[in-house]
Protein backbone atom coordinates (compact mmCIF):
# COMPACT_ATOMS: atom_id res chain seq x y z
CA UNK A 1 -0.91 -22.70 16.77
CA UNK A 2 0.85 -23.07 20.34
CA UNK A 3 2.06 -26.42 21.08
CA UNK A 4 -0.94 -27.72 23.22
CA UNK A 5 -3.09 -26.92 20.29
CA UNK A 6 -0.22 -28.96 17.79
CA UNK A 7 -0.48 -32.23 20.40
CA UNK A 8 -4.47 -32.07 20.27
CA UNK A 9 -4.35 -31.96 16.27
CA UNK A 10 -2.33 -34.79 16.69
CA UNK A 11 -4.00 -36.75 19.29
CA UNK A 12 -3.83 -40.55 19.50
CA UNK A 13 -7.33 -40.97 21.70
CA UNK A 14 -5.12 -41.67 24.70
CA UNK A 15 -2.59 -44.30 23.03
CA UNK A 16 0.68 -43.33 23.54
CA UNK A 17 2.78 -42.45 20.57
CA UNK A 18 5.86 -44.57 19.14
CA UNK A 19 7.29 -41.30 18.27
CA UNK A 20 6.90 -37.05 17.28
CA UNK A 21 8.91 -36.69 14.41
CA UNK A 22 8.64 -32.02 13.71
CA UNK A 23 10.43 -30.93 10.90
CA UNK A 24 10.82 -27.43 9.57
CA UNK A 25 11.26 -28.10 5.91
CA UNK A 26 12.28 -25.73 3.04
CA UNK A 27 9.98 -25.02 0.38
CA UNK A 28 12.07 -26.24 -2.42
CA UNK A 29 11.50 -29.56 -4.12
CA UNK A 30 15.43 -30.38 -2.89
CA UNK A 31 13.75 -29.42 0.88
CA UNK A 32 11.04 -31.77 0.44
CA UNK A 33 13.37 -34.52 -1.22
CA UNK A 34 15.87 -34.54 2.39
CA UNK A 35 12.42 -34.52 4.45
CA UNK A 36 11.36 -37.41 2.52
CA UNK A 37 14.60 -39.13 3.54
CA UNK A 38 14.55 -38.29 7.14
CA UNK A 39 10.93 -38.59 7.42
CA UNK A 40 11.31 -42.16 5.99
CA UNK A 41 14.58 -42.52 8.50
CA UNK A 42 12.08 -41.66 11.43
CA UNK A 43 9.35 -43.79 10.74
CA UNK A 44 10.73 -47.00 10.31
CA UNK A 45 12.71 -45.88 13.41
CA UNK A 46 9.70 -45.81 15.06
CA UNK A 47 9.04 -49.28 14.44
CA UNK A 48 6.78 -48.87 11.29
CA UNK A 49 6.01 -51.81 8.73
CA UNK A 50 8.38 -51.20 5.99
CA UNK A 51 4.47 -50.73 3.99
CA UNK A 52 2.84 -48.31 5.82
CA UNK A 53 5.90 -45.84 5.89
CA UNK A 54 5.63 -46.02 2.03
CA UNK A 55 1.93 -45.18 2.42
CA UNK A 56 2.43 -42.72 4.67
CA UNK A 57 5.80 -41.28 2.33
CA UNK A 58 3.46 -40.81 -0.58
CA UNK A 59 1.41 -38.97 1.18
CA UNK A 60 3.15 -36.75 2.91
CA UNK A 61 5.02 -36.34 -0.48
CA UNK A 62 1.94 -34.87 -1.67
CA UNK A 63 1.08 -32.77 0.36
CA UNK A 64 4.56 -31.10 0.82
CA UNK A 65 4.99 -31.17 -3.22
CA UNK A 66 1.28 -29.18 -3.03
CA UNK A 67 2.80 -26.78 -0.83
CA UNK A 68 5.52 -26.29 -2.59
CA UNK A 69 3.88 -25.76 -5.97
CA UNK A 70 0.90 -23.80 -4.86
CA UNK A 71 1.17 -22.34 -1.58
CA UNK A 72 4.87 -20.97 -2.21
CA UNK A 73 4.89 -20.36 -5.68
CA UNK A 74 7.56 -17.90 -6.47
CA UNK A 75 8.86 -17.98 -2.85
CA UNK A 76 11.97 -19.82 -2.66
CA UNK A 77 13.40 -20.48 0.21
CA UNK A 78 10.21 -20.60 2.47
CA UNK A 79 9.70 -22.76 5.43
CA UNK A 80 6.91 -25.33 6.13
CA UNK A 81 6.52 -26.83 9.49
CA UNK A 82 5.23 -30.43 9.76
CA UNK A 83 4.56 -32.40 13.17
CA UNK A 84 3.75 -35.91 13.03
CA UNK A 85 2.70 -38.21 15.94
CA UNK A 86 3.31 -42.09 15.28
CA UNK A 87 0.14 -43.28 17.60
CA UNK A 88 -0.18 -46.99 18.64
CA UNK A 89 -3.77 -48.37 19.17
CA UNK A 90 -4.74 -44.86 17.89
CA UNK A 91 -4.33 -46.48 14.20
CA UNK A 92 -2.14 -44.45 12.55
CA UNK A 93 -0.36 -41.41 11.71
CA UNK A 94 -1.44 -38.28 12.81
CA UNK A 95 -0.28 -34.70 10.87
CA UNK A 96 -0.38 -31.42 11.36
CA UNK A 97 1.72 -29.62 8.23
CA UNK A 98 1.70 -25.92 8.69
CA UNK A 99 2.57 -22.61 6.10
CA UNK A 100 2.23 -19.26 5.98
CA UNK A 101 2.02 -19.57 1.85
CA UNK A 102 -1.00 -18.69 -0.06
CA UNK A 103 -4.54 -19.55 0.98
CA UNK A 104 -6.23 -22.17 -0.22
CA UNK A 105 -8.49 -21.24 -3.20
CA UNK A 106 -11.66 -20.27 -2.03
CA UNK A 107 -10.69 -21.53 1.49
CA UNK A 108 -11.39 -25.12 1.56
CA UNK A 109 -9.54 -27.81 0.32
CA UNK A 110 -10.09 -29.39 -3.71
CA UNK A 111 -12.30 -32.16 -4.20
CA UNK A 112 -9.79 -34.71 -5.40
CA UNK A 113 -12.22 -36.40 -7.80
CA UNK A 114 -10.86 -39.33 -9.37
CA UNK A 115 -9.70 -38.65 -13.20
CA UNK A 116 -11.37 -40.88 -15.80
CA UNK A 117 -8.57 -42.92 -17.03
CA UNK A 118 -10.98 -44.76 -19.44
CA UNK A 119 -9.51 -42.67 -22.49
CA UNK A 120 -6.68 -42.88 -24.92
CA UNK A 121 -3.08 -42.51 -24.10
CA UNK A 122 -3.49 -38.97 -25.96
CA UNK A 123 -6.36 -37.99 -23.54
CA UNK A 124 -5.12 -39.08 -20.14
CA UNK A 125 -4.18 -35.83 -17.98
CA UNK A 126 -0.92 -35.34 -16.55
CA UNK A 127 -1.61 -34.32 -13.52
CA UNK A 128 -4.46 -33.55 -11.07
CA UNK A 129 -4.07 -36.75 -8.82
CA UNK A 130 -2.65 -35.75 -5.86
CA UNK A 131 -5.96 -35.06 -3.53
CA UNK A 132 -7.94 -38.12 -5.06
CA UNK A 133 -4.92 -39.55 -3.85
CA UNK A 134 -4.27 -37.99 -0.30
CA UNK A 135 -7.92 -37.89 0.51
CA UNK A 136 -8.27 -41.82 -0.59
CA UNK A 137 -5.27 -42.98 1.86
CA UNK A 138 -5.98 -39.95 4.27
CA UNK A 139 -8.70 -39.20 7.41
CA UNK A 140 -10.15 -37.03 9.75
CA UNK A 141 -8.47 -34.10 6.92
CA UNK A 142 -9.20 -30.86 7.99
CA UNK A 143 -7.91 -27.60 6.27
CA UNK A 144 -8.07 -23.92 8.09
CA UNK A 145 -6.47 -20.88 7.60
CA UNK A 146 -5.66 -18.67 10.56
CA UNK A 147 -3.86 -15.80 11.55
CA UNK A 148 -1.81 -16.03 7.87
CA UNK A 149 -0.84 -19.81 8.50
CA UNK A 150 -2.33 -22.73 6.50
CA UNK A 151 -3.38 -25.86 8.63
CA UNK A 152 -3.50 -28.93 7.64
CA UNK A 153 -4.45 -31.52 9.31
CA UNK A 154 -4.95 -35.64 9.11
CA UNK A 155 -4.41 -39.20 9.67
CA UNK A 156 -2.94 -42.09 7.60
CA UNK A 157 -4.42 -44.66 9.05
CA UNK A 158 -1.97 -47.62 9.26
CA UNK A 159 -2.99 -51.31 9.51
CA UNK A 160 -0.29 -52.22 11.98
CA UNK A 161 -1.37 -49.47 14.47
CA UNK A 162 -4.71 -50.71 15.13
C-alpha cells in the first residue's frame, strides 16, 4: 500500500490530525513491549487523555500480540509496520497495522464472540479474548490481504476527539 493509500486508511473526514505516529516494529513480544512504550510516549504527546491512550494501548496491544502469535509464528525477527493518525473532530484513532505474516484463516477476520464467564473457576478459558475485545473498543475494522501483506485497518474511537 503506497502512502496515499496509508493516509486514506487513515483519514480523519477532513479534521486535521494531532499527530502520525509509523512504527516498524519487530515481531517479538520484546518488539511489541518497546512499541508499547513509545506508542504510549507518542500519544500522550499528542495531547491524549491519559484514558483514552490506555484504551487505545490495549488495543493496539492486541492486535500486535495477534500478529505476533499467529501471523509470525516461527518467524523471529519479522517486521510489522503500523501507522496511526491521532484525528481531532474525526473522533479518534485511526490504524492501519500492516504484515507480510500468514493469512488470516479463511481470509476474514474471527468473530470475537464474547466467552461465557458464567462457569466455575475450573471451566473459565484462558484465552480467546482478544477480538471480543478489539472489536468491542474498535470501528470501521476492516481486514484484507493483498499482494502477500495483511491489512488491517480501524478506529478507536476516543471520547475526547469528538
Amino acid at each position: 500500500m503506497d502512502d496515499a493509500a496509508l493516509r486514506a486508511a487513515a483519514d480523519c473526514g477532513g479534521a486535521g490530525a494531532a499527530g502520525d505516529v509509523s512504527l516498524a516494529v519487530t515481531a517479538t513480544p520484546q518488539g511489541v513491549r518497546e512499541a508499547l512504550i513509545r506508542l504510549r510516549r507518542d500519544l500522550t504527546a499528542a495531547g491524549l487523555a491519559p484514558d483514552d491512550v490506555g484504551t487505545a494501548e490495549m488495543v493496539l496491544a492486541e492486535v500486535m500480540n495477534n500478529i505476533v502469535e499467529h501471523a509470525y509464528a516461527g518467524c523471529s525477527g519479522a517486521q510489522l509496520e503500523l501507522r496511526l493518525r491521532v484525528c481531532r473532530g474525526g473522533g479518534g484513532l485511526s490504524v492501519h497495522a500492516r504484515d507480510t505474516g500468514a493469512a488470516m484463516p479463511g481470509g476474514t477476520l474471527p468473530e470475537g464472540a464474547p466467552h461465557r464467564l458464567d462457569v466455575g473457576m475450573e471451566d473459565l478459558p484462558e484465552g480467546g479474548f482478544g477480538w471480543a475485545l478489539i472489536r468491542t473498543l474498535t470501528e470501521d475494522l476492516t481486514y484484507r490481504r493483498a499482494g502477500g501483506e495483511n491489512h488491517l485497518n480501524f478506529r478507536v474511537p476516543l471520547p475526547e476527539l469528538i
